[in-house]
PDB file of N, CA and C in Angstrom:
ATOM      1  N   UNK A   1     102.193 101.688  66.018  1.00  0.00           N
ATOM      2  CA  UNK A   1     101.678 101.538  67.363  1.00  0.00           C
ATOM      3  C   UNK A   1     100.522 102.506  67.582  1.00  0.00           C
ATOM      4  N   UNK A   2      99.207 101.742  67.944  1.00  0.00           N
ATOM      5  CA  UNK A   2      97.853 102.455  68.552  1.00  0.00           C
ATOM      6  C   UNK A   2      98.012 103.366  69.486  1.00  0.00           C
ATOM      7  N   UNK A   3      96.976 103.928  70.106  1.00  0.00           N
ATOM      8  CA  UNK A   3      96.993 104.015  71.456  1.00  0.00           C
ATOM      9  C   UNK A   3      96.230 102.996  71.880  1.00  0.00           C
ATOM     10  N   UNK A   4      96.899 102.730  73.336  1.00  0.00           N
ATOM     11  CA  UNK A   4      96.428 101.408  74.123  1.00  0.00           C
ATOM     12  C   UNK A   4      95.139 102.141  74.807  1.00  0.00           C
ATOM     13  N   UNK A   5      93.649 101.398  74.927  1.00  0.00           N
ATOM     14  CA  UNK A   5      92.647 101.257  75.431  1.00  0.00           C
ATOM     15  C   UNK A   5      92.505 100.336  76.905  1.00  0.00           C
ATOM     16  N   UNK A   6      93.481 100.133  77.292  1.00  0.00           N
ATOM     17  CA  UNK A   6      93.530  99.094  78.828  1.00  0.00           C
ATOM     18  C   UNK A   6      94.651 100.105  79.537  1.00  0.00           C
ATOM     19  N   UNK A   7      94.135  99.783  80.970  1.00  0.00           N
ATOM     20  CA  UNK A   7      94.923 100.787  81.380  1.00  0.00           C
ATOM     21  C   UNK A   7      95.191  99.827  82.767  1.00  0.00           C
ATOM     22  N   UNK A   8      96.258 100.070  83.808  1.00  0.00           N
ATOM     23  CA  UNK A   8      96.782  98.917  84.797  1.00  0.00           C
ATOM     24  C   UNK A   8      95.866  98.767  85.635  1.00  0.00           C
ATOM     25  N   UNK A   9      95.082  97.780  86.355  1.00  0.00           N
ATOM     26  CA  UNK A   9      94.272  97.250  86.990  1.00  0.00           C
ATOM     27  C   UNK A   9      92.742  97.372  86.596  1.00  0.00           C
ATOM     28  N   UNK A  10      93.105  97.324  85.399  1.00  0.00           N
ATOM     29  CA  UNK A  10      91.222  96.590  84.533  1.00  0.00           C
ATOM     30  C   UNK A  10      91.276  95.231  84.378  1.00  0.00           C
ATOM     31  N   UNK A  11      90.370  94.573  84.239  1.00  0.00           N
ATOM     32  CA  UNK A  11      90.426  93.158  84.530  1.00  0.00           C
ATOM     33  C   UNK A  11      89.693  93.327  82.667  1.00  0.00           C
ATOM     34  N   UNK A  12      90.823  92.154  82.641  1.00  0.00           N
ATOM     35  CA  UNK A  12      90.880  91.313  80.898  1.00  0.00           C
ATOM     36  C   UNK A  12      90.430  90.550  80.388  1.00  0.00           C
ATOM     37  N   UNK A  13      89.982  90.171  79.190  1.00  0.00           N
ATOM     38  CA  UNK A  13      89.786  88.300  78.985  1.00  0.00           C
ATOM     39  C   UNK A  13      91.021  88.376  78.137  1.00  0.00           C
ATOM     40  N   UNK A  14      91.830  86.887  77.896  1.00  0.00           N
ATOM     41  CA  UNK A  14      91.995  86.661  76.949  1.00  0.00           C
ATOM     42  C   UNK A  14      91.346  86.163  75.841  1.00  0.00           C
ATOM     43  N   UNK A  15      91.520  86.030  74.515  1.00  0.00           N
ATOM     44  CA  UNK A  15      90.560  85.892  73.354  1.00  0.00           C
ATOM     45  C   UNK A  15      91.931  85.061  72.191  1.00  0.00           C
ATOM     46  N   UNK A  16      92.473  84.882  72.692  1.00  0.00           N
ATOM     47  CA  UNK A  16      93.595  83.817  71.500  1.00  0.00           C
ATOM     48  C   UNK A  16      94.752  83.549  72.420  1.00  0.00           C
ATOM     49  N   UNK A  17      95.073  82.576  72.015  1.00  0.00           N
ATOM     50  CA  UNK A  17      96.472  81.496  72.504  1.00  0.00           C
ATOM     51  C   UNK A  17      96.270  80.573  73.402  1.00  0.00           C
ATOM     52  N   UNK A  18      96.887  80.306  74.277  1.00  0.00           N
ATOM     53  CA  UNK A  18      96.766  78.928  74.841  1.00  0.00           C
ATOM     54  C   UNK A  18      95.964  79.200  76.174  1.00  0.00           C
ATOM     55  N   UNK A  19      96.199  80.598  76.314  1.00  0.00           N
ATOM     56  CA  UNK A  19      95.125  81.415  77.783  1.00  0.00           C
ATOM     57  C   UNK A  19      93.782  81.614  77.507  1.00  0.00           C
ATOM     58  N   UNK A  20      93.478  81.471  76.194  1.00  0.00           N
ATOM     59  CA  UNK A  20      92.016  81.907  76.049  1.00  0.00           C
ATOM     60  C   UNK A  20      90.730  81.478  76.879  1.00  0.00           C
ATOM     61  N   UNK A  21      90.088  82.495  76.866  1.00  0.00           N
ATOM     62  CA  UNK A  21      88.624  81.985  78.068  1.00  0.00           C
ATOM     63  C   UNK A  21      89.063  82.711  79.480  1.00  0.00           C
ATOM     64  N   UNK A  22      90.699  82.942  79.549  1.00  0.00           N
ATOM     65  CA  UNK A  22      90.700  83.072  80.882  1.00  0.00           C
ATOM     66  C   UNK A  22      90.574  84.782  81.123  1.00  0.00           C
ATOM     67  N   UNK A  23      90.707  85.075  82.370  1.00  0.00           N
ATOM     68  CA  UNK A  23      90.230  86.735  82.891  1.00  0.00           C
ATOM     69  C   UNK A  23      91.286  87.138  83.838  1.00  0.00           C
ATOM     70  N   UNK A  24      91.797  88.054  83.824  1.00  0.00           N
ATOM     71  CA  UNK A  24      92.592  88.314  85.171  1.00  0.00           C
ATOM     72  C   UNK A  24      92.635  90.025  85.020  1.00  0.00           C
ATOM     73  N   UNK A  25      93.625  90.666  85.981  1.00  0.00           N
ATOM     74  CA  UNK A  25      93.967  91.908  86.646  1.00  0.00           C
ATOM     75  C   UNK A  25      95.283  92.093  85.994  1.00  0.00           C
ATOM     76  N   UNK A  26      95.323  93.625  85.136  1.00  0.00           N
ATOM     77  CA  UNK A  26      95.860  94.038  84.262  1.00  0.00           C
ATOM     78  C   UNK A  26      97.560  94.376  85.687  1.00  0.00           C
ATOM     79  N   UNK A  27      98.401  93.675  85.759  1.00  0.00           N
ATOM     80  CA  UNK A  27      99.420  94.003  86.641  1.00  0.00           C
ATOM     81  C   UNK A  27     100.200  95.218  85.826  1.00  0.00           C
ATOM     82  N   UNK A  28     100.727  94.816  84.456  1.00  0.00           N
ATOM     83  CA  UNK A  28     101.890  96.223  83.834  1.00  0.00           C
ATOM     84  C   UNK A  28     101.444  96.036  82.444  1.00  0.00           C
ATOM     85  N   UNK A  29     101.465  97.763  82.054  1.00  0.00           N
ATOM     86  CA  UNK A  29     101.546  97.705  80.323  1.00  0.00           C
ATOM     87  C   UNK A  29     102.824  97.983  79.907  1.00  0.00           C
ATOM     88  N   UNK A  30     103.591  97.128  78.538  1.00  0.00           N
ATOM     89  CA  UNK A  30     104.333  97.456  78.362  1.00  0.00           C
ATOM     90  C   UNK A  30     104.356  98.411  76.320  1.00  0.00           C
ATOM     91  N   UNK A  31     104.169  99.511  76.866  1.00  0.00           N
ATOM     92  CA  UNK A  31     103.999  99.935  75.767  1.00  0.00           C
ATOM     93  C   UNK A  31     104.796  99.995  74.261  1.00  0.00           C
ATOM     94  N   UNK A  32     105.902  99.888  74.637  1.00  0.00           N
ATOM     95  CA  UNK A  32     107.128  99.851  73.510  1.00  0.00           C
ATOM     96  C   UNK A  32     106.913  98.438  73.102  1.00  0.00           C
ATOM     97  N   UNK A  33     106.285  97.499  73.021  1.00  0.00           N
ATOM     98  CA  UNK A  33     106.385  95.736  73.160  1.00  0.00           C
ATOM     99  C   UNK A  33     104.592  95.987  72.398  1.00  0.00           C
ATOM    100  N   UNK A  34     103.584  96.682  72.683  1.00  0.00           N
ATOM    101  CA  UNK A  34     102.369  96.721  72.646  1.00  0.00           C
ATOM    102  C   UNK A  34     101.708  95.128  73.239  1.00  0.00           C
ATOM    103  N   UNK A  35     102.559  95.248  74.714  1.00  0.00           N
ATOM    104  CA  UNK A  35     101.758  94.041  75.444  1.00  0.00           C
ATOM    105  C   UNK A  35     101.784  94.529  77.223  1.00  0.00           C
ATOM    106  N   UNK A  36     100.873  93.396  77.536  1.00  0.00           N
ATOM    107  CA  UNK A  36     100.109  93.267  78.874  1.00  0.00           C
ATOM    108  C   UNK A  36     101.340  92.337  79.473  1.00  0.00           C
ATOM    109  N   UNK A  37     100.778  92.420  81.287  1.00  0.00           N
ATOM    110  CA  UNK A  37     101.290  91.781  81.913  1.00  0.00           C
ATOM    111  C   UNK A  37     100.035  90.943  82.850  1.00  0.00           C
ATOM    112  N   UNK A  38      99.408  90.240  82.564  1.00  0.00           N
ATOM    113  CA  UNK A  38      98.301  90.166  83.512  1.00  0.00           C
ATOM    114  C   UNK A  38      98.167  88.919  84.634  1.00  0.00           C
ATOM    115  N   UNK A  39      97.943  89.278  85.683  1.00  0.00           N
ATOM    116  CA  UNK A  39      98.213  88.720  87.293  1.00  0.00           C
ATOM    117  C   UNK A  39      97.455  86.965  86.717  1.00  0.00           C
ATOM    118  N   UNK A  40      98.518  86.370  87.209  1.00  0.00           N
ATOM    119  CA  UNK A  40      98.229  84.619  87.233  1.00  0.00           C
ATOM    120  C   UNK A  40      98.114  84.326  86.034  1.00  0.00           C
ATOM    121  N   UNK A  41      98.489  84.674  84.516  1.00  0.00           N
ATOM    122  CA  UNK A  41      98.421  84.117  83.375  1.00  0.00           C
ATOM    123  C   UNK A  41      99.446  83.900  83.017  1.00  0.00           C
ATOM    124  N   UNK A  42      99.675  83.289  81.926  1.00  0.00           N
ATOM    125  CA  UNK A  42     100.910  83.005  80.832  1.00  0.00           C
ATOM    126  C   UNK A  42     102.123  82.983  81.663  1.00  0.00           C
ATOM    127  N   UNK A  43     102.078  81.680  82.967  1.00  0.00           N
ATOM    128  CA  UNK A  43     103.240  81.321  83.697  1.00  0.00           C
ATOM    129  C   UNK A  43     104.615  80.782  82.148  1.00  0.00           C
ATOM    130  N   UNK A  44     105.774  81.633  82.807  1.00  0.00           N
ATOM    131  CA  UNK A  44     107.149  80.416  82.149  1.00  0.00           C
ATOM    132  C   UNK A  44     107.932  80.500  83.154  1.00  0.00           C
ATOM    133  N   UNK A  45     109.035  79.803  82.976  1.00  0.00           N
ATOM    134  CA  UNK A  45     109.708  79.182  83.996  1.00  0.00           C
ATOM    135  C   UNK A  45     111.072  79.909  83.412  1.00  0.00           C
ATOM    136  N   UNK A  46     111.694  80.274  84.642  1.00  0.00           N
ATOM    137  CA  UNK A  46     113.028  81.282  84.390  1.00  0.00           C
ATOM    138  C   UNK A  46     113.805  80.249  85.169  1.00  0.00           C
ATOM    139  N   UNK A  47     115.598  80.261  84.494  1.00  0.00           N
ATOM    140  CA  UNK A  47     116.041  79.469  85.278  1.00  0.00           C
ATOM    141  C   UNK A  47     117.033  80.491  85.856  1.00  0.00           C
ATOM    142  N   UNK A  48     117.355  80.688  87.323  1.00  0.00           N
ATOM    143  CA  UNK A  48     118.332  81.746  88.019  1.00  0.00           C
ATOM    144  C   UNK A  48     119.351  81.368  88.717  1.00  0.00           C
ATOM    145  N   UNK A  49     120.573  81.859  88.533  1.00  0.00           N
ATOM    146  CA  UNK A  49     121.984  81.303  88.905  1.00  0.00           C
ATOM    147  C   UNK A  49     121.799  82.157  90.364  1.00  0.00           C
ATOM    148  N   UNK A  50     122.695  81.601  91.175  1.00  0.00           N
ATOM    149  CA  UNK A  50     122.522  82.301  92.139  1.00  0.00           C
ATOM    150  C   UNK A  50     123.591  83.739  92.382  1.00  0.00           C
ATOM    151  N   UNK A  51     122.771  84.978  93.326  1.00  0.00           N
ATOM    152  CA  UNK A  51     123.283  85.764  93.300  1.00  0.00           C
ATOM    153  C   UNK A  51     123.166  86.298  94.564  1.00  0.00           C
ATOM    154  N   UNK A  52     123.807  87.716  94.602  1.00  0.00           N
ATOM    155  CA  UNK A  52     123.775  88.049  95.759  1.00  0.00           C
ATOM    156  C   UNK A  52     122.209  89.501  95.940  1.00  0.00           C
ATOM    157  N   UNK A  53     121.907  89.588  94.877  1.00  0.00           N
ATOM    158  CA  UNK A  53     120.618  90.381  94.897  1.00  0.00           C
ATOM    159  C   UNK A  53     119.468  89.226  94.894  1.00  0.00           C
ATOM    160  N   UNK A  54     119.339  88.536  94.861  1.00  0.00           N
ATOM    161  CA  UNK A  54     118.073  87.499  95.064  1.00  0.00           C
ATOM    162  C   UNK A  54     118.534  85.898  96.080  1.00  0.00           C
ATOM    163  N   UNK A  55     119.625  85.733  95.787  1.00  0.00           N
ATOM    164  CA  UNK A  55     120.478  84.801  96.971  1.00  0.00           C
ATOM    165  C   UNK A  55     120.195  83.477  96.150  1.00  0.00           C
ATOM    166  N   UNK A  56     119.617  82.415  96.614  1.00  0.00           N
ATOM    167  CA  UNK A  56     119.569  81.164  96.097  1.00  0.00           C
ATOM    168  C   UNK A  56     119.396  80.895  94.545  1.00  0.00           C
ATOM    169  N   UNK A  57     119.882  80.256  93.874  1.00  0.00           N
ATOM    170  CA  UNK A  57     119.597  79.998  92.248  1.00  0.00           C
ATOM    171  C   UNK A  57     118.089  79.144  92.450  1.00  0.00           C
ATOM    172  N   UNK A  58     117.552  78.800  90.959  1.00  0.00           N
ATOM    173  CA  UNK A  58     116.608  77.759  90.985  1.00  0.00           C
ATOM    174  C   UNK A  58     115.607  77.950  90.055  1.00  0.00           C
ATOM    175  N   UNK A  59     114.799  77.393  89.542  1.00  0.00           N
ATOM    176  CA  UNK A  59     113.609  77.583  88.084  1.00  0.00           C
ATOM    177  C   UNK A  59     112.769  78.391  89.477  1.00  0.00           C
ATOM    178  N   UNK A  60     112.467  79.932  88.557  1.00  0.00           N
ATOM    179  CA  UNK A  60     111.081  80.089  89.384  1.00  0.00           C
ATOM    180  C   UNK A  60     110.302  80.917  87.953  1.00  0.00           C
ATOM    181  N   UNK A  61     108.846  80.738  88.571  1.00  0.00           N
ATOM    182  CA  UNK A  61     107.919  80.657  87.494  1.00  0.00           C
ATOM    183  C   UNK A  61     107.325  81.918  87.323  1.00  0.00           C
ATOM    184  N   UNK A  62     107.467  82.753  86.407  1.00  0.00           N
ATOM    185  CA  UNK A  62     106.731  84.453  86.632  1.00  0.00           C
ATOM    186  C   UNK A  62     105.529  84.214  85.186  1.00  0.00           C
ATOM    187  N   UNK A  63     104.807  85.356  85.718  1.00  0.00           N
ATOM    188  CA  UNK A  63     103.940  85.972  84.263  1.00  0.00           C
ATOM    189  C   UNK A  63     104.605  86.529  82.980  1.00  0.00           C
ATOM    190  N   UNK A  64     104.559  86.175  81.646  1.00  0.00           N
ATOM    191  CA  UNK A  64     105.395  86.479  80.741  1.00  0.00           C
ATOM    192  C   UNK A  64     104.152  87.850  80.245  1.00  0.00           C
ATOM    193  N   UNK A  65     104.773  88.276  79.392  1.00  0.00           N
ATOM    194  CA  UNK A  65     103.458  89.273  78.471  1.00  0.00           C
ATOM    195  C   UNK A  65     102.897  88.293  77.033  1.00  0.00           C
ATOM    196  N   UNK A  66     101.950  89.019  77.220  1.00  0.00           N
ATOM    197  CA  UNK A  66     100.490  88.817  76.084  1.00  0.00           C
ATOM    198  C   UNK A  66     100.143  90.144  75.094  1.00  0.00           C
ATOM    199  N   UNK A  67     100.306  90.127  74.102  1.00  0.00           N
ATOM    200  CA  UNK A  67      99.963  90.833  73.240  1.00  0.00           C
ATOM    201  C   UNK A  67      98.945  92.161  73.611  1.00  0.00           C
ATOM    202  N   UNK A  68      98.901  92.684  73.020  1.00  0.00           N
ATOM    203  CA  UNK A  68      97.566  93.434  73.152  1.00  0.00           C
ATOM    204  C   UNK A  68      96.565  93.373  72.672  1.00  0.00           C
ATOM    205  N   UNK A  69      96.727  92.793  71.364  1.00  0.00           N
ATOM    206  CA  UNK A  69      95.725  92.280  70.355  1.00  0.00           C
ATOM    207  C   UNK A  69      94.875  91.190  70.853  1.00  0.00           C
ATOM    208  N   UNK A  70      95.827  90.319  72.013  1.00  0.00           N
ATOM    209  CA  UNK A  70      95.077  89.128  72.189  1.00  0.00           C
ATOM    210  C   UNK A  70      94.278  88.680  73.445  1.00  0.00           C
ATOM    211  N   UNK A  71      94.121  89.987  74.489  1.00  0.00           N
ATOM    212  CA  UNK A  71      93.187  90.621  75.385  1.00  0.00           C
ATOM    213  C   UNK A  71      92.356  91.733  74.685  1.00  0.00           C
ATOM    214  N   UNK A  72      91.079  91.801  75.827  1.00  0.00           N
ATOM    215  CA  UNK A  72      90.046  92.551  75.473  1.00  0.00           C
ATOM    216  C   UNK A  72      89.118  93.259  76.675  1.00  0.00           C
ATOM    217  N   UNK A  73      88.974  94.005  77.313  1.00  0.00           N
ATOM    218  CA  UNK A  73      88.929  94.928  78.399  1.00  0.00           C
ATOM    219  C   UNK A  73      87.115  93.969  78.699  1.00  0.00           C
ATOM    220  N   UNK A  74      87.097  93.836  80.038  1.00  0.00           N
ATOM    221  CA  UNK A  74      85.908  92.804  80.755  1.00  0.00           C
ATOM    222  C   UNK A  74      85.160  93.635  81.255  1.00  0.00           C
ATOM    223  N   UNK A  75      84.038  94.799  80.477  1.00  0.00           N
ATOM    224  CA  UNK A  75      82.998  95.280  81.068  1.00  0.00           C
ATOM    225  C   UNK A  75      82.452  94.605  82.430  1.00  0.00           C
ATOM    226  N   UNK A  76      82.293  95.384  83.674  1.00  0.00           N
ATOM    227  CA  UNK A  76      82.027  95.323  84.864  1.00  0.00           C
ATOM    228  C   UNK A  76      80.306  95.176  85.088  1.00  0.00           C
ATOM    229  N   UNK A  77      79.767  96.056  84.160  1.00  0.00           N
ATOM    230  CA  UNK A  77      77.717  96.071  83.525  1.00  0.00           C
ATOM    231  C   UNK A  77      77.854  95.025  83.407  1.00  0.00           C
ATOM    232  N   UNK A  78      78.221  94.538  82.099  1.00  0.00           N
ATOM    233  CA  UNK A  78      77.634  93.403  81.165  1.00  0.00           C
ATOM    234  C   UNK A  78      78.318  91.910  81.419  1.00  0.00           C
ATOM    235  N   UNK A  79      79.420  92.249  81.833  1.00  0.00           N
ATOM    236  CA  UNK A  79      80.420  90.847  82.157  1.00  0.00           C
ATOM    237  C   UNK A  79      80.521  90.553  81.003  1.00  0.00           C
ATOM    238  N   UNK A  80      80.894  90.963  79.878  1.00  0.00           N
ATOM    239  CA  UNK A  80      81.457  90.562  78.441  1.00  0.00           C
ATOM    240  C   UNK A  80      82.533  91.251  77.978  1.00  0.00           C
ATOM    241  N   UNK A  81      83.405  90.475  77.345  1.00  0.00           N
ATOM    242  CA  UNK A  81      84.732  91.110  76.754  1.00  0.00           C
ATOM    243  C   UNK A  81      84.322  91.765  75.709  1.00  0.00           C
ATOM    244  N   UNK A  82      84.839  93.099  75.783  1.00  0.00           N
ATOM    245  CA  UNK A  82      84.023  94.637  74.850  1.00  0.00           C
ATOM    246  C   UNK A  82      84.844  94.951  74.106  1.00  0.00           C
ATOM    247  N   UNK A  83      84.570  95.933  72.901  1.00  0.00           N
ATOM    248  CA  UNK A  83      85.743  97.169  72.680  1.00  0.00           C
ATOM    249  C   UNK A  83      85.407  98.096  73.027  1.00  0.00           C
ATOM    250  N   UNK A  84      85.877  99.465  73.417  1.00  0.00           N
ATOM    251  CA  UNK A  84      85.985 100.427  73.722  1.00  0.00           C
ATOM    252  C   UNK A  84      85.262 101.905  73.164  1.00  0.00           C
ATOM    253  N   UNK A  85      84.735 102.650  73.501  1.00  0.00           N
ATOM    254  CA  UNK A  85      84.485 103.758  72.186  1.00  0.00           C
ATOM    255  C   UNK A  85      84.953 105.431  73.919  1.00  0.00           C
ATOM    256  N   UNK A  86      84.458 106.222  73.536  1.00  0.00           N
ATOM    257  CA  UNK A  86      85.334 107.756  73.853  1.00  0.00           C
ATOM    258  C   UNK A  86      84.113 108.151  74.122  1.00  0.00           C
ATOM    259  N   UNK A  87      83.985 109.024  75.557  1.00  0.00           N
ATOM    260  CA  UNK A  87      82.763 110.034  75.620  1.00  0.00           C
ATOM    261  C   UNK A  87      83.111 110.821  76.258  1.00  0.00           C
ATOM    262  N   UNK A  88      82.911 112.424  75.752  1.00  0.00           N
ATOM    263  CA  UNK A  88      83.072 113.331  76.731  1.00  0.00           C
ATOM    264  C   UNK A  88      81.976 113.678  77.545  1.00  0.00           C
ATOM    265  N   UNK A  89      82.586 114.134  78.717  1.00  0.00           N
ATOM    266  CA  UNK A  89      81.170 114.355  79.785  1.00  0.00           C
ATOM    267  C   UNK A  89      80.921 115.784  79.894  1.00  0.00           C
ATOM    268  N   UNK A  90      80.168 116.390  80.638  1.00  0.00           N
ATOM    269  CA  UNK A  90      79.679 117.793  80.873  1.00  0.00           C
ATOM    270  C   UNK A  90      80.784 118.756  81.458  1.00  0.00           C
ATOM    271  N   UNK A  91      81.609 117.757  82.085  1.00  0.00           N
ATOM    272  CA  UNK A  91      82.564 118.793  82.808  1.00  0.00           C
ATOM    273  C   UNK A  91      83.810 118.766  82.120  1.00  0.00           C
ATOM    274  N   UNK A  92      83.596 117.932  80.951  1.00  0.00           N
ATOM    275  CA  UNK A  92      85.244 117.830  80.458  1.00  0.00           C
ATOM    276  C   UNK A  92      86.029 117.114  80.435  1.00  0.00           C
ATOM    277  N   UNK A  93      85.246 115.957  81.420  1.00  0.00           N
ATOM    278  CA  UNK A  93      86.281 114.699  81.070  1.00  0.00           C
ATOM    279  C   UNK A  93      86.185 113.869  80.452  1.00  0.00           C
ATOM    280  N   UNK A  94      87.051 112.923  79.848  1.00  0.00           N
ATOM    281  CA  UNK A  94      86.710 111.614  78.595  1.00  0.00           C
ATOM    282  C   UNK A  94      86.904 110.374  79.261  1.00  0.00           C
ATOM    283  N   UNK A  95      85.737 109.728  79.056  1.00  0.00           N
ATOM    284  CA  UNK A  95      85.750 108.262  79.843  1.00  0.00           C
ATOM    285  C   UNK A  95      85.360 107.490  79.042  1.00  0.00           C
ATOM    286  N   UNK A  96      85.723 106.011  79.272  1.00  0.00           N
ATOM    287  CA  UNK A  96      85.653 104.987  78.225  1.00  0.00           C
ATOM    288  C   UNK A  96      84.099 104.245  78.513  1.00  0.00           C
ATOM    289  N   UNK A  97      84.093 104.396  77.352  1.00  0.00           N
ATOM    290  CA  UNK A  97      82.626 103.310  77.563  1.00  0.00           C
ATOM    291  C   UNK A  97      82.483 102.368  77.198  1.00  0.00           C
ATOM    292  N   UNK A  98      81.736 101.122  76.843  1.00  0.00           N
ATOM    293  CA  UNK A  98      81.535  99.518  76.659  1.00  0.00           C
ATOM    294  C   UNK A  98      80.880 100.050  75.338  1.00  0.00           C
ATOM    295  N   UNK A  99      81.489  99.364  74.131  1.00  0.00           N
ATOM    296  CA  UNK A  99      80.416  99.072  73.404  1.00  0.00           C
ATOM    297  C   UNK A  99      79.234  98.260  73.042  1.00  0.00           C
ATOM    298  N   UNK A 100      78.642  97.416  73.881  1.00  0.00           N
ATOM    299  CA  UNK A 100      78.444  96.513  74.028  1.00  0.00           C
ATOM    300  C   UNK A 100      76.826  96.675  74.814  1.00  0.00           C
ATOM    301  N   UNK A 101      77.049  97.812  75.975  1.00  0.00           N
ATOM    302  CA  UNK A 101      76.152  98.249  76.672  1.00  0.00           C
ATOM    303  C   UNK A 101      75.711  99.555  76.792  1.00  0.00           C
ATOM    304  N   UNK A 102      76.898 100.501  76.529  1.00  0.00           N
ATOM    305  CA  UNK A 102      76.713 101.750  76.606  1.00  0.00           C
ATOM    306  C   UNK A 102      77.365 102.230  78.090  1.00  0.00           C
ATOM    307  N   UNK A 103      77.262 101.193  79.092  1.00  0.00           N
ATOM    308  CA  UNK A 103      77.833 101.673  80.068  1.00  0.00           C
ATOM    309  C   UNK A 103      79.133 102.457  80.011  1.00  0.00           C
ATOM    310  N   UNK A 104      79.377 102.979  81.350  1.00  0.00           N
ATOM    311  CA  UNK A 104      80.763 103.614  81.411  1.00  0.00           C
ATOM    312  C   UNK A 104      81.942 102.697  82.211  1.00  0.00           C
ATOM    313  N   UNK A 105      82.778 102.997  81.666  1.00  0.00           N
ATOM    314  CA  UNK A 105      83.764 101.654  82.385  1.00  0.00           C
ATOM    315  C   UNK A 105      84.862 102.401  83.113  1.00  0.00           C
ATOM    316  N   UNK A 106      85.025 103.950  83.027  1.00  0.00           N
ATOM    317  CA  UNK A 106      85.942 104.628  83.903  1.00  0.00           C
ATOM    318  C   UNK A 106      84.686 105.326  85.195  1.00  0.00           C
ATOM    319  N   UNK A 107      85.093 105.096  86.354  1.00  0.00           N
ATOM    320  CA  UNK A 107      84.240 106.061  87.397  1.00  0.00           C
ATOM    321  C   UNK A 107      84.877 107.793  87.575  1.00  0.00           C
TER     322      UNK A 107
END
């Protein structure tokens, strides 16, 4: 296991599986899994008995996870799905930059 380069509420592309092309908002990382959770993608359908912590049974449809491998962080400059590279700044802090543009992608 890497270290992960996406961090919760960067907006993604996907780049393989049946989501590809699409973009969304990084909702949860799950790091032990080395996958994403990202807002409106990769719907499945759960089927739920009924209980007394959620009340009615019935199929309801959530976001499953996506790899990590198979997202790619959506430079905000360039509007292109990037990789990542490391810069330290003057005062000491390390922010991610686009490879792609050079821009900075942490404020």
């Amino acid at each position: 296991m890497g270290k992960i380069s996406i961090k919760k509420t960067d907006t993604v592309m996907v780049i393989a599986g049946k989501e590809r092309g699409k973009s969304g908002k990084v909702l949860k990382i799950l790091p032990e899994k080395n996958a994403v959770i990202i807002e409106r993608l990769n719907f499945v359908k759960r089927h739920l008995r009924a209980g007394a912590s959620h009340g009615k049974g019935g199929i309801v449809e959530k976001e499953a996870p996506l790899h990590i491998s198979d997202v790619q962080l959506l430079c905000g400059k360039c509007n292109l799905p990037t990789r990542t590279g490391k810069k330290t700044l003057e005062d000491g802090r390390k922010i991610r930059i686009c490879k792609k543009c050079g821009e900075a992608i942490d404020e």
